[in-house]
N, C-alpha and C. Protein backbone atom coordinates (compact mmCIF):
# COMPACT_ATOMS: atom_id res chain seq x y z
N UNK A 1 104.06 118.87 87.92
CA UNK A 1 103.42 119.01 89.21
C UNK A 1 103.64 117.74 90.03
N UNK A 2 103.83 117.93 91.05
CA UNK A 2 104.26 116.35 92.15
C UNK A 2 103.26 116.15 92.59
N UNK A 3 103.06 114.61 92.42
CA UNK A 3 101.70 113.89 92.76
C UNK A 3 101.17 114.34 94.27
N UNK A 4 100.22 114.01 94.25
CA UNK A 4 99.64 113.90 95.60
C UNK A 4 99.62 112.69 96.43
N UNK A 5 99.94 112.60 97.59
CA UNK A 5 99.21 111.60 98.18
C UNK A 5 98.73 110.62 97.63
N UNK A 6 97.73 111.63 97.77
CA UNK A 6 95.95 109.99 96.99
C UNK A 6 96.50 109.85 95.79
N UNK A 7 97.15 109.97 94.78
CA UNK A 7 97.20 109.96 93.10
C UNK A 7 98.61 108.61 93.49
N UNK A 8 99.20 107.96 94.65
CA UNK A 8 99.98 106.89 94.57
C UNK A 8 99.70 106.05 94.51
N UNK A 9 100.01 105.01 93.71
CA UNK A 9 98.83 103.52 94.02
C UNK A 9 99.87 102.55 94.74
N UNK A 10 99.46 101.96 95.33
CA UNK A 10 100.06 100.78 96.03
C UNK A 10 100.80 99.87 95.76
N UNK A 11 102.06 99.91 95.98
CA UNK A 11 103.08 98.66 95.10
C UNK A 11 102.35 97.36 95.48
N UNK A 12 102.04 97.51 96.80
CA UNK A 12 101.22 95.72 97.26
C UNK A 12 99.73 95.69 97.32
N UNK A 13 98.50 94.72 97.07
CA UNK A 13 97.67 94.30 97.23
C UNK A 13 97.14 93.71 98.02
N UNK A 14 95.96 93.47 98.81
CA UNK A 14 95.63 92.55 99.74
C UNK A 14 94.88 91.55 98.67
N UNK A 15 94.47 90.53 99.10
CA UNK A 15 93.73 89.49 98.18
C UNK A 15 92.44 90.20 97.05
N UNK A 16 91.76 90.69 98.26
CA UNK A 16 90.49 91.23 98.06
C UNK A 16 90.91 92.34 97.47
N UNK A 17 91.67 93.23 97.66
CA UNK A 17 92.16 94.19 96.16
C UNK A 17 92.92 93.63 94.93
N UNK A 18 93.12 92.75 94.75
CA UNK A 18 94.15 91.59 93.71
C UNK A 18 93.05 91.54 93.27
N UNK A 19 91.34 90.99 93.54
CA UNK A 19 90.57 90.30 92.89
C UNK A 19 89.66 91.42 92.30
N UNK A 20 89.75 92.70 93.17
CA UNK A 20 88.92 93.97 92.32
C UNK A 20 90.00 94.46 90.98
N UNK A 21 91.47 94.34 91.38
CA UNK A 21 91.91 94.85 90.11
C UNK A 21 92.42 94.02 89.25
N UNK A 22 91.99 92.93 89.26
CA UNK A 22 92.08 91.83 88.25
C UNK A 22 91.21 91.59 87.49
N UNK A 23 90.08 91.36 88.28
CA UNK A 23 88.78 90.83 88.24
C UNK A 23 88.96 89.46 87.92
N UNK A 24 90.05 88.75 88.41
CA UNK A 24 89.92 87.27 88.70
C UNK A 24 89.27 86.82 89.98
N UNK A 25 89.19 85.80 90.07
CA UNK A 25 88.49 84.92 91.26
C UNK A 25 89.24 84.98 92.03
N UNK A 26 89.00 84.77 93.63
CA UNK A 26 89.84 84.77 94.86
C UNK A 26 90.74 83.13 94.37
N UNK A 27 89.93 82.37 94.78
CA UNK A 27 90.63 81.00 94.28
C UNK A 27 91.50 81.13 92.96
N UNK A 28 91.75 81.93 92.24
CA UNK A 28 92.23 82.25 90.60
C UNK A 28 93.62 82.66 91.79
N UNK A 29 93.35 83.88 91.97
CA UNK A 29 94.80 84.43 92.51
C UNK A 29 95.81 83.40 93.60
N UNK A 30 94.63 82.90 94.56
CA UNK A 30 95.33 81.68 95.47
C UNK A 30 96.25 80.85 94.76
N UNK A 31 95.52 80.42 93.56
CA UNK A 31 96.25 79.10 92.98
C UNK A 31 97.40 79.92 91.56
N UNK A 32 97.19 80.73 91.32
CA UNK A 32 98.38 81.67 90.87
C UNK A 32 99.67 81.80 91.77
N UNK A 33 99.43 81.54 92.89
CA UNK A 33 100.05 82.41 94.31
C UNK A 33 101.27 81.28 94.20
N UNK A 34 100.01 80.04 94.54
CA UNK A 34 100.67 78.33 94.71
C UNK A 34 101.35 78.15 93.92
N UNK A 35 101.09 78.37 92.41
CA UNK A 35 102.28 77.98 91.56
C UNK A 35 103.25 79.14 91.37
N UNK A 36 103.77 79.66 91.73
CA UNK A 36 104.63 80.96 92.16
C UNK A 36 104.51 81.82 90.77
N UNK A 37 103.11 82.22 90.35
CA UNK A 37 103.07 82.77 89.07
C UNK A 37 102.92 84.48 90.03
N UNK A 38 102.44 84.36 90.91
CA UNK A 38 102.05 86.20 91.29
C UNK A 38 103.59 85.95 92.62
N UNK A 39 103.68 87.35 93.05
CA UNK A 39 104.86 87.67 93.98
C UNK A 39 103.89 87.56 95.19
N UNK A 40 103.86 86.94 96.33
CA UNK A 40 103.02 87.65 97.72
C UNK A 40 104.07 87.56 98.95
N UNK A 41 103.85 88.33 99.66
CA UNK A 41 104.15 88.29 101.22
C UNK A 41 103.44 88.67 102.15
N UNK A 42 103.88 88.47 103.63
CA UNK A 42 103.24 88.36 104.43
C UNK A 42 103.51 89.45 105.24
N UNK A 43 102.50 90.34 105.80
CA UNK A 43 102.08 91.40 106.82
C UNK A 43 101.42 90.76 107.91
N UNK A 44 102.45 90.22 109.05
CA UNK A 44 101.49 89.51 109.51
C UNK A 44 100.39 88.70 109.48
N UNK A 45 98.90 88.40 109.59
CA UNK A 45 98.14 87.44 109.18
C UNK A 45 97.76 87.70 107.66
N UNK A 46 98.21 89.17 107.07
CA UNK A 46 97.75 89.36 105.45
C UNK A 46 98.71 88.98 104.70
N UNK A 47 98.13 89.24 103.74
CA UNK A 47 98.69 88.23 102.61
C UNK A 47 98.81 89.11 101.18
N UNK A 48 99.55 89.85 100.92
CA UNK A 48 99.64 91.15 100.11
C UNK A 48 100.60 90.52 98.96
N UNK A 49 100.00 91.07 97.35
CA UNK A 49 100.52 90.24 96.35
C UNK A 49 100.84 91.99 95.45
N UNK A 50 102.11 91.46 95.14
CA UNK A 50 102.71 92.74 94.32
C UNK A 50 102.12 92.93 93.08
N UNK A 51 101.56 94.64 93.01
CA UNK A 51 100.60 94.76 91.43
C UNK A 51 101.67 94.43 90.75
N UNK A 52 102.79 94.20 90.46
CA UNK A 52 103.61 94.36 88.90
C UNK A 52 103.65 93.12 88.69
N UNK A 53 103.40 92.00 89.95
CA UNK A 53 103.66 90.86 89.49
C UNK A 53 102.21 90.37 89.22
N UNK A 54 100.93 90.79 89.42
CA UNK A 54 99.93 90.59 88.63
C UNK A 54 99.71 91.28 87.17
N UNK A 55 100.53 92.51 86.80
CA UNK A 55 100.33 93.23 85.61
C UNK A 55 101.02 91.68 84.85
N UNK A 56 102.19 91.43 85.69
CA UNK A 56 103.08 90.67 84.76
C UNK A 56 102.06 89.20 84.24
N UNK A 57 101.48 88.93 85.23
CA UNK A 57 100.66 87.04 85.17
C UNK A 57 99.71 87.60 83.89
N UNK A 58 99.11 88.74 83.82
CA UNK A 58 97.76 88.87 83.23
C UNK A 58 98.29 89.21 81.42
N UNK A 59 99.76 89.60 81.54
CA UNK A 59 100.68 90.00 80.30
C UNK A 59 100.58 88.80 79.65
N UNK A 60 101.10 87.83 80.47
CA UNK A 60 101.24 86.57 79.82
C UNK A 60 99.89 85.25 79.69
N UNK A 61 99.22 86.04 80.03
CA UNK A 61 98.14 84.70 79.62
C UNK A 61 97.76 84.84 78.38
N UNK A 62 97.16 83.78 77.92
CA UNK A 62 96.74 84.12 76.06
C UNK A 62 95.43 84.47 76.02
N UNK A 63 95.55 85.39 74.74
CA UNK A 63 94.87 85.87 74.51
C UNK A 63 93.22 85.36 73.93
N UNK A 64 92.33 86.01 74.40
CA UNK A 64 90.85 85.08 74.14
C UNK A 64 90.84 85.28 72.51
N UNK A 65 90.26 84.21 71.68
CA UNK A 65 90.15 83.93 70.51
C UNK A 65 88.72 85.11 70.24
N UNK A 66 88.96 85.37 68.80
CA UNK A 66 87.89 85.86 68.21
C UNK A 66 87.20 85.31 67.78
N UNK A 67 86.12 85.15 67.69
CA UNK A 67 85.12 84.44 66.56
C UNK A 67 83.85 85.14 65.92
């Protein structure tokens, strides 16, 4: 069956959606941004960061210890 519409998700993010589907901090993603760990560009005054390149940052961080 071919998706719908609504069932596409967004190749790009605005900040404030980066930080709901991360659930990192605004300042977390900024300074991700700075060290060229996430992809972003610019839409005019926005500032839109590619989900694959946050799937990718969150792939590679280590993993929290058990105890």
């Amino acid at each position: 069956m071919p998706k719908q519409v609504t069932d596409i998700e967004p190749a790009y993010l605005s900040i404030a959606g980066s930080v709901a589907y991360t659930g990192l901090s605004r300042s977390h993603i900024y300074l991700a941004k700075r060290a060229g760990k996430i992809l972003c560009v610019k839409a005019g005054r926005r500032t839109l960061v590619a989900r694959a390149s946050l799937d990718q940052y969150l792939a590679m961080l280590p993993k929290a210890d058990r105890k």
